[in-house]
N, C-alpha and C. Protein backbone atom coordinates (compact mmCIF):
# COMPACT_ATOMS: atom_id res chain seq x y z
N UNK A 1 75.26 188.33 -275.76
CA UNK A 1 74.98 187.46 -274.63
C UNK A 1 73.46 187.25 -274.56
N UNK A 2 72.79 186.08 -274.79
CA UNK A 2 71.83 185.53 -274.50
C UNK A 2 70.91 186.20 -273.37
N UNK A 3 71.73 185.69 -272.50
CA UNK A 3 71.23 186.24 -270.73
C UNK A 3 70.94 187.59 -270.75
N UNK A 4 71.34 188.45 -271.26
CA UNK A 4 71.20 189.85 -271.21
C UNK A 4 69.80 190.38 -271.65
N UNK A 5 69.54 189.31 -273.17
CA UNK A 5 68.10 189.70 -273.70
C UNK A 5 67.06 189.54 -272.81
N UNK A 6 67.75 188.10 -272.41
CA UNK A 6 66.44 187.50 -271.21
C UNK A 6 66.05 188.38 -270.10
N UNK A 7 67.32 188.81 -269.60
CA UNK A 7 67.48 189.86 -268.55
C UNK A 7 66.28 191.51 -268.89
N UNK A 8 66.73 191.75 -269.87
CA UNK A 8 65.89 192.91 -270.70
C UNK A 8 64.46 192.64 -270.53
N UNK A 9 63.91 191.47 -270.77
CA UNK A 9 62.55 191.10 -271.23
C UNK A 9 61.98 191.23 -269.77
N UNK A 10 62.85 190.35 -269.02
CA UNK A 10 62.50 190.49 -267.09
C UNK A 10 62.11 192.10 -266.71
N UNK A 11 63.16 192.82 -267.20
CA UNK A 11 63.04 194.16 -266.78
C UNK A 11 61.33 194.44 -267.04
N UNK A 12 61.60 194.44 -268.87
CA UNK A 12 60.52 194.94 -268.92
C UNK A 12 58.81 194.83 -268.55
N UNK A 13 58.75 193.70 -268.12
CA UNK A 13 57.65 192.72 -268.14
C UNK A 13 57.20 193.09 -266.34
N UNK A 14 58.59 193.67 -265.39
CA UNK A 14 58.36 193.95 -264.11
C UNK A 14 57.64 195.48 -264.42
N UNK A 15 58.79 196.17 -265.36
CA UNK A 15 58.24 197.38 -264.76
C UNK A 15 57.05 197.85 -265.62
N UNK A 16 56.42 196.87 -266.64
CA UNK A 16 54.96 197.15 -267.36
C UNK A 16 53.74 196.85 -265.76
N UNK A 17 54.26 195.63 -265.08
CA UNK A 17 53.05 195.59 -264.20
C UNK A 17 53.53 196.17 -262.99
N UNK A 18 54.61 196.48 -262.70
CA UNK A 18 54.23 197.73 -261.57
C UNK A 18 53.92 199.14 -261.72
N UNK A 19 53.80 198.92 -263.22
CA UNK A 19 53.08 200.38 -263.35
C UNK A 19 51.68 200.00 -263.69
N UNK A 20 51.29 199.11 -264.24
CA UNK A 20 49.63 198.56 -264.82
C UNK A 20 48.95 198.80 -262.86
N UNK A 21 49.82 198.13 -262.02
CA UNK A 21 50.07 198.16 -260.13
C UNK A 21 49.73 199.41 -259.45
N UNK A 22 49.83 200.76 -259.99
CA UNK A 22 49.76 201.67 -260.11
C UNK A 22 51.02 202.57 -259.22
N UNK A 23 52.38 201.76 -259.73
CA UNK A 23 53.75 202.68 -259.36
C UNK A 23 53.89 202.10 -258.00
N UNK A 24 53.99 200.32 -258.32
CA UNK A 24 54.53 199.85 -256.32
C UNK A 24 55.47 199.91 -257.03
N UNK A 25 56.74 199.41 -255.63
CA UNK A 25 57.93 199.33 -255.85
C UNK A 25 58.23 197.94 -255.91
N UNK A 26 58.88 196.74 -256.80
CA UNK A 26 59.30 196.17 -256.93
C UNK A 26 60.71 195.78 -256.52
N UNK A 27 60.80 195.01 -255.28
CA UNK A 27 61.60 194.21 -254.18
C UNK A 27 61.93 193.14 -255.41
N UNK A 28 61.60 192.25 -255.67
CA UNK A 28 61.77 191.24 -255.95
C UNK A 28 61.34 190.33 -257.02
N UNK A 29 62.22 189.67 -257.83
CA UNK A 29 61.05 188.99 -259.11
C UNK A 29 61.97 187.52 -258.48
N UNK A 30 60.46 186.52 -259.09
CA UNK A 30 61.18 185.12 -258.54
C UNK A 30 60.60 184.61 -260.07
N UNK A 31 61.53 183.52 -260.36
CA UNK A 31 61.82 182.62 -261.78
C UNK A 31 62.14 181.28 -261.37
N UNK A 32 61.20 180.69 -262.53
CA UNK A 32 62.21 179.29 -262.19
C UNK A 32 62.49 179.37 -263.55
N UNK A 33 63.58 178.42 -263.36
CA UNK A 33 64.86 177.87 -264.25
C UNK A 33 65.10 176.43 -264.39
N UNK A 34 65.06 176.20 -265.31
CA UNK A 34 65.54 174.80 -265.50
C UNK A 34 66.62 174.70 -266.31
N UNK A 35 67.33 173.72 -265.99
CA UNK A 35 68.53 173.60 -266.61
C UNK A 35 68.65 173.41 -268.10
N UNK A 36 67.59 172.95 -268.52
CA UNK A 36 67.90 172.95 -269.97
C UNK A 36 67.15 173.86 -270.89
N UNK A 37 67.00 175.14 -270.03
CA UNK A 37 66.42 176.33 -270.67
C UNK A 37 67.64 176.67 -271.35
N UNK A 38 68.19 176.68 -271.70
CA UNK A 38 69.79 177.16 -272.50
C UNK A 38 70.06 178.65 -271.62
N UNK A 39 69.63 179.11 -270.47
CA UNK A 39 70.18 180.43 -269.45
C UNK A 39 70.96 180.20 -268.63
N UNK A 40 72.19 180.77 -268.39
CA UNK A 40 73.19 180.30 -267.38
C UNK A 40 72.65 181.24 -266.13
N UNK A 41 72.63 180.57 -264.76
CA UNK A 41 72.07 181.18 -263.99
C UNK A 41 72.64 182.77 -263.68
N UNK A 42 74.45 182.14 -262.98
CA UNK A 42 75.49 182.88 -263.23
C UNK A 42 75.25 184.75 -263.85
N UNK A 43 75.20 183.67 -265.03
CA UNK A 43 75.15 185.32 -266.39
C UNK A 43 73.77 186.33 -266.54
N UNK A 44 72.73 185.20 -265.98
CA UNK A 44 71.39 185.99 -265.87
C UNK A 44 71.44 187.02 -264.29
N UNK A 45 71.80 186.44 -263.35
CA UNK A 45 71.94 187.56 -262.37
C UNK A 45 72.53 188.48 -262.69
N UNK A 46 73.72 188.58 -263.39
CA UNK A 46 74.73 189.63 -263.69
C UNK A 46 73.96 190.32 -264.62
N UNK A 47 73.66 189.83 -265.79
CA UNK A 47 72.56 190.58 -266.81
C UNK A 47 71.53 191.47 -265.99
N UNK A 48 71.23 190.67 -265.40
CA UNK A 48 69.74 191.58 -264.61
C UNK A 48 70.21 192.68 -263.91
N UNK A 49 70.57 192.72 -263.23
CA UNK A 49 71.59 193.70 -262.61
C UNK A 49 71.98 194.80 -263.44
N UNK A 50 72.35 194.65 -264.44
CA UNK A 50 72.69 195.43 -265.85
C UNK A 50 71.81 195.96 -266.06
N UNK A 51 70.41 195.52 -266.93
CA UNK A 51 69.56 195.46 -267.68
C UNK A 51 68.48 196.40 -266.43
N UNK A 52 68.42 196.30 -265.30
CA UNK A 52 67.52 197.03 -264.46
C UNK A 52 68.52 198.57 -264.08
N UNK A 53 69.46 198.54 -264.16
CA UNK A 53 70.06 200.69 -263.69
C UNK A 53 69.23 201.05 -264.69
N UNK A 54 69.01 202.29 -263.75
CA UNK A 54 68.17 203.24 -264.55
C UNK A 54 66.97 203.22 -264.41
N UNK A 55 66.36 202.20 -264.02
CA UNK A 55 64.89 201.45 -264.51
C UNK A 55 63.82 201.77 -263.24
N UNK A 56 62.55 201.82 -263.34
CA UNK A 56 61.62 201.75 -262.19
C UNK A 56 62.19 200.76 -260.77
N UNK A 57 62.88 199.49 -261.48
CA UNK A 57 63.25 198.48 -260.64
C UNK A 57 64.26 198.40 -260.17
N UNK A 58 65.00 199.25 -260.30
CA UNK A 58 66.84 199.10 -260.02
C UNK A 58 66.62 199.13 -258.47
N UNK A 59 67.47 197.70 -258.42
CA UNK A 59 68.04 197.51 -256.94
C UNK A 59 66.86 195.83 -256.54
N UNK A 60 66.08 195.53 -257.58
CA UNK A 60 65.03 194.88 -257.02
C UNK A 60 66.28 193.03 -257.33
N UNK A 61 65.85 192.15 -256.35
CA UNK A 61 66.55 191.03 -256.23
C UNK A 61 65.44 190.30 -257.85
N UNK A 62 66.53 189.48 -258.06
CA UNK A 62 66.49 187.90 -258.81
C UNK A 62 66.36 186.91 -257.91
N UNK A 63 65.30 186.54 -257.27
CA UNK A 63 65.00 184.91 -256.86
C UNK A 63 65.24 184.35 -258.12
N UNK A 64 66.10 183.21 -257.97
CA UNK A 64 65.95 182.42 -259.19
C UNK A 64 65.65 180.99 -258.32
N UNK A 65 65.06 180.29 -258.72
CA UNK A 65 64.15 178.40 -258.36
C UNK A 65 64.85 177.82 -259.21
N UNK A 66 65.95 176.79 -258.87
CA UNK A 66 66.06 176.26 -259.95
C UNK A 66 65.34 174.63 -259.89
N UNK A 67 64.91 174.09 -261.01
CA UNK A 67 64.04 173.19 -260.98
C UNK A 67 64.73 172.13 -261.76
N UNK A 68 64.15 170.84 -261.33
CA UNK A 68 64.73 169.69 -261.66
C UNK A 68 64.83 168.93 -263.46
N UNK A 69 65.51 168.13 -263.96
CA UNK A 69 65.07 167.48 -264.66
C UNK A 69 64.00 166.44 -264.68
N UNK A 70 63.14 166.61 -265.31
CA UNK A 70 62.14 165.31 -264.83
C UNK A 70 61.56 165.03 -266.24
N UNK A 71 60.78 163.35 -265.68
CA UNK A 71 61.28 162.41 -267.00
C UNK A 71 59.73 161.84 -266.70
N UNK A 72 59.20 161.30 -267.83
CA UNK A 72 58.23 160.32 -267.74
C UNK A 72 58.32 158.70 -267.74
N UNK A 73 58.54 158.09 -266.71
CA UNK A 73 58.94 156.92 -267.15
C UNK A 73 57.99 155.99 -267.76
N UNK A 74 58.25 155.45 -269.15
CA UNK A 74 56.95 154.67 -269.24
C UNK A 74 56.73 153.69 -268.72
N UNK A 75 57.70 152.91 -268.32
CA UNK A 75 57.70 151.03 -267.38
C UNK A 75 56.99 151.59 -265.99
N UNK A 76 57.81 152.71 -265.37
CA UNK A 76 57.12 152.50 -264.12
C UNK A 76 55.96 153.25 -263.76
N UNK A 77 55.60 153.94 -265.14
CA UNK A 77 54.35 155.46 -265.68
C UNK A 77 54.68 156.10 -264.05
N UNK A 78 55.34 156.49 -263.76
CA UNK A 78 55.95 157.64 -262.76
C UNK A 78 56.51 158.37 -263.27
N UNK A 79 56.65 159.72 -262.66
CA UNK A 79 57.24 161.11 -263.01
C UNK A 79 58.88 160.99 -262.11
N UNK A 80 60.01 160.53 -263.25
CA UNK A 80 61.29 160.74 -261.79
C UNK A 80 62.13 162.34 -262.20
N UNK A 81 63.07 162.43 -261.44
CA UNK A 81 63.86 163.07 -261.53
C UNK A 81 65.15 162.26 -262.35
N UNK A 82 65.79 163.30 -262.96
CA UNK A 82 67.39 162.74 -263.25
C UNK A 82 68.13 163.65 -262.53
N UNK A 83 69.35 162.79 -262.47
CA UNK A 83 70.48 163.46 -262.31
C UNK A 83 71.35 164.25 -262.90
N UNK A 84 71.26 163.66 -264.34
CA UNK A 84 71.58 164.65 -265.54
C UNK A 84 70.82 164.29 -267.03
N UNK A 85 71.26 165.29 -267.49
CA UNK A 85 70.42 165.37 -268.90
C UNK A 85 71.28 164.54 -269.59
N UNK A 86 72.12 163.66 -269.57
CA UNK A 86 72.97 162.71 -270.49
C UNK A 86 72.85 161.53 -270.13
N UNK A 87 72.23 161.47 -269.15
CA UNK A 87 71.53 159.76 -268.89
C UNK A 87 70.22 160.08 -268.95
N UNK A 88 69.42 159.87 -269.85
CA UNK A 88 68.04 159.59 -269.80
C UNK A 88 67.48 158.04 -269.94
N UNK A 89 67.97 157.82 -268.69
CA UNK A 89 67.33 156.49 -267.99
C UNK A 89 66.30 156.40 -266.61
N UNK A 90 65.54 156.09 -266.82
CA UNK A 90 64.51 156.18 -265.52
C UNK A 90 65.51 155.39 -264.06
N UNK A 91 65.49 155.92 -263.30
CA UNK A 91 66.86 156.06 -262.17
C UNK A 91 66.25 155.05 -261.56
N UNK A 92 65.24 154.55 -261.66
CA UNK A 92 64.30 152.90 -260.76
C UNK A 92 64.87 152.19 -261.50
N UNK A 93 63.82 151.83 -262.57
CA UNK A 93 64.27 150.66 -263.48
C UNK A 93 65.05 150.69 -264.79
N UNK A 94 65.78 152.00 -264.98
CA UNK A 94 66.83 151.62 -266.10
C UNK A 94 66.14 151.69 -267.33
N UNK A 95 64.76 151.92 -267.34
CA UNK A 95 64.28 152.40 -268.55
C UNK A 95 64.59 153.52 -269.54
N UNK A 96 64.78 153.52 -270.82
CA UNK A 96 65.07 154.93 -271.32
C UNK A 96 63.96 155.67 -271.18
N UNK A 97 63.97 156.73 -271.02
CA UNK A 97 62.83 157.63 -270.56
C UNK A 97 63.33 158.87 -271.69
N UNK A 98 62.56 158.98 -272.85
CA UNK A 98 62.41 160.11 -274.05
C UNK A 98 61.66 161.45 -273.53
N UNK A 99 60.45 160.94 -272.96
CA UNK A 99 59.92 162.26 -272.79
C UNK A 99 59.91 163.11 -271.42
N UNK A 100 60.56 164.23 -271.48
CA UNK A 100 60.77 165.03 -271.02
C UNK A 100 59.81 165.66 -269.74
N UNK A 101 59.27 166.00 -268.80
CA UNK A 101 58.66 166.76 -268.15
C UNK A 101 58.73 167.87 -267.26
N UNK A 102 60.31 168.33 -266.95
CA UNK A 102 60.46 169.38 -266.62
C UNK A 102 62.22 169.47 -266.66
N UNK A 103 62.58 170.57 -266.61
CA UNK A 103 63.69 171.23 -266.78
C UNK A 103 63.96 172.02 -268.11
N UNK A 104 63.37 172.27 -268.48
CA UNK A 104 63.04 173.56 -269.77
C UNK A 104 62.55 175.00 -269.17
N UNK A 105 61.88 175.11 -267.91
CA UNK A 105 61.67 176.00 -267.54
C UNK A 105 61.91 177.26 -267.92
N UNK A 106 62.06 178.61 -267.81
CA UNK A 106 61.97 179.78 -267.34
C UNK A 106 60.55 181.03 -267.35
N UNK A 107 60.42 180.79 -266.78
CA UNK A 107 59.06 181.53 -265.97
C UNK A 107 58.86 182.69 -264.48
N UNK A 108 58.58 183.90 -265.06
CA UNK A 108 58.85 184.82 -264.06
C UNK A 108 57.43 184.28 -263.55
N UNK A 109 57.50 184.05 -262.06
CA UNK A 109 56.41 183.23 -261.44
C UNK A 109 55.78 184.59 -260.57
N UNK A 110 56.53 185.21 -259.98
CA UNK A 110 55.86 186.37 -259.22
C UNK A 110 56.56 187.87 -258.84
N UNK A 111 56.13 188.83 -258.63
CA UNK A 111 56.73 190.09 -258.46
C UNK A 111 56.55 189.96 -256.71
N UNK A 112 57.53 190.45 -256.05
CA UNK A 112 57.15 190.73 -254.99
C UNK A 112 57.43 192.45 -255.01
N UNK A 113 56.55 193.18 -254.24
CA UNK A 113 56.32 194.43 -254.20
C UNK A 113 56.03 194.86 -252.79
N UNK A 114 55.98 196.51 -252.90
CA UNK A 114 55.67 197.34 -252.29
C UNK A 114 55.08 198.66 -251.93
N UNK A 115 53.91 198.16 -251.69
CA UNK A 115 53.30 199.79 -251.83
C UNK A 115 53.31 200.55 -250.83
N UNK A 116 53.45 201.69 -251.15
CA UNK A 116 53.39 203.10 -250.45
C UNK A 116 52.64 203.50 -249.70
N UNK A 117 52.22 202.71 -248.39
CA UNK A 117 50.69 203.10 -248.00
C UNK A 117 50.27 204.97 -247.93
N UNK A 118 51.23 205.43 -247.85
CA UNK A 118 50.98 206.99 -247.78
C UNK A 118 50.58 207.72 -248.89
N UNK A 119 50.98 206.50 -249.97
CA UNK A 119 50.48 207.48 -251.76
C UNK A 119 49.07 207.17 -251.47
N UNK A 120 48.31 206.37 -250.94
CA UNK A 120 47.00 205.91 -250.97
C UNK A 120 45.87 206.17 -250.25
N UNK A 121 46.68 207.26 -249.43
CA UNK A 121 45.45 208.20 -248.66
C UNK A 121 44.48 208.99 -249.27
């Protein structure tokens, strides 16, 4: 399973900087996602979940963002959204729109944490 590796890499990448952090506790990692990252959202929560027992982070949430398809249109040189990745037509004027500008995503964007104010006396 795909999701699982991805899941693994999340783990590890949290619990390298909450320890670089010096041992907060990690609440929370937030990601965005785009749909045509080839990650099923679904299977990545479940993965993560997996992939964190045991771990510095176990118990910490998956924010996942999921983010749009977006297109460059060249007729109307605007940035649109689609509706899906099988019409790549600029949704104004019906232009084909080739290049891509977002929905490839996945990016762990931030840790949310917690420190111990009492370890820090």
């Amino acid at each position: 399973m795909h999701e699982l590796s991805v899941a693994t890499s999340l783990v590890d990448m949290a619990c390298e900087k909450a320890h670089a952090m010096g041992g907060v506790r990690v609440e929370a990692l937030h990601l965005r996602l785009g749909p045509l990252s080839g990650v099923v959202k679904d299977a990545l929560l479940f993965s993560f979940e997996v992939a964190a027992q045991g771990t510095p982070i176990e118990g910490a949430r998956l924010v996942i963002e999921t983010t749009p398809i977006t297109v460059l249109c060249p007729t109307c040189a605007e940035e649109r959204v689609l509706a899906s990745a099988q019409r790549r037509r600029c949704p104004v004027c019906d232009t084909p729109t080739p290049e891509l500008t977002g929905g490839r995503e996945l990016e762990l964007r931030a840790l949310e944490v917690w420190e111990d104010a009492a370890a820090h006396r």
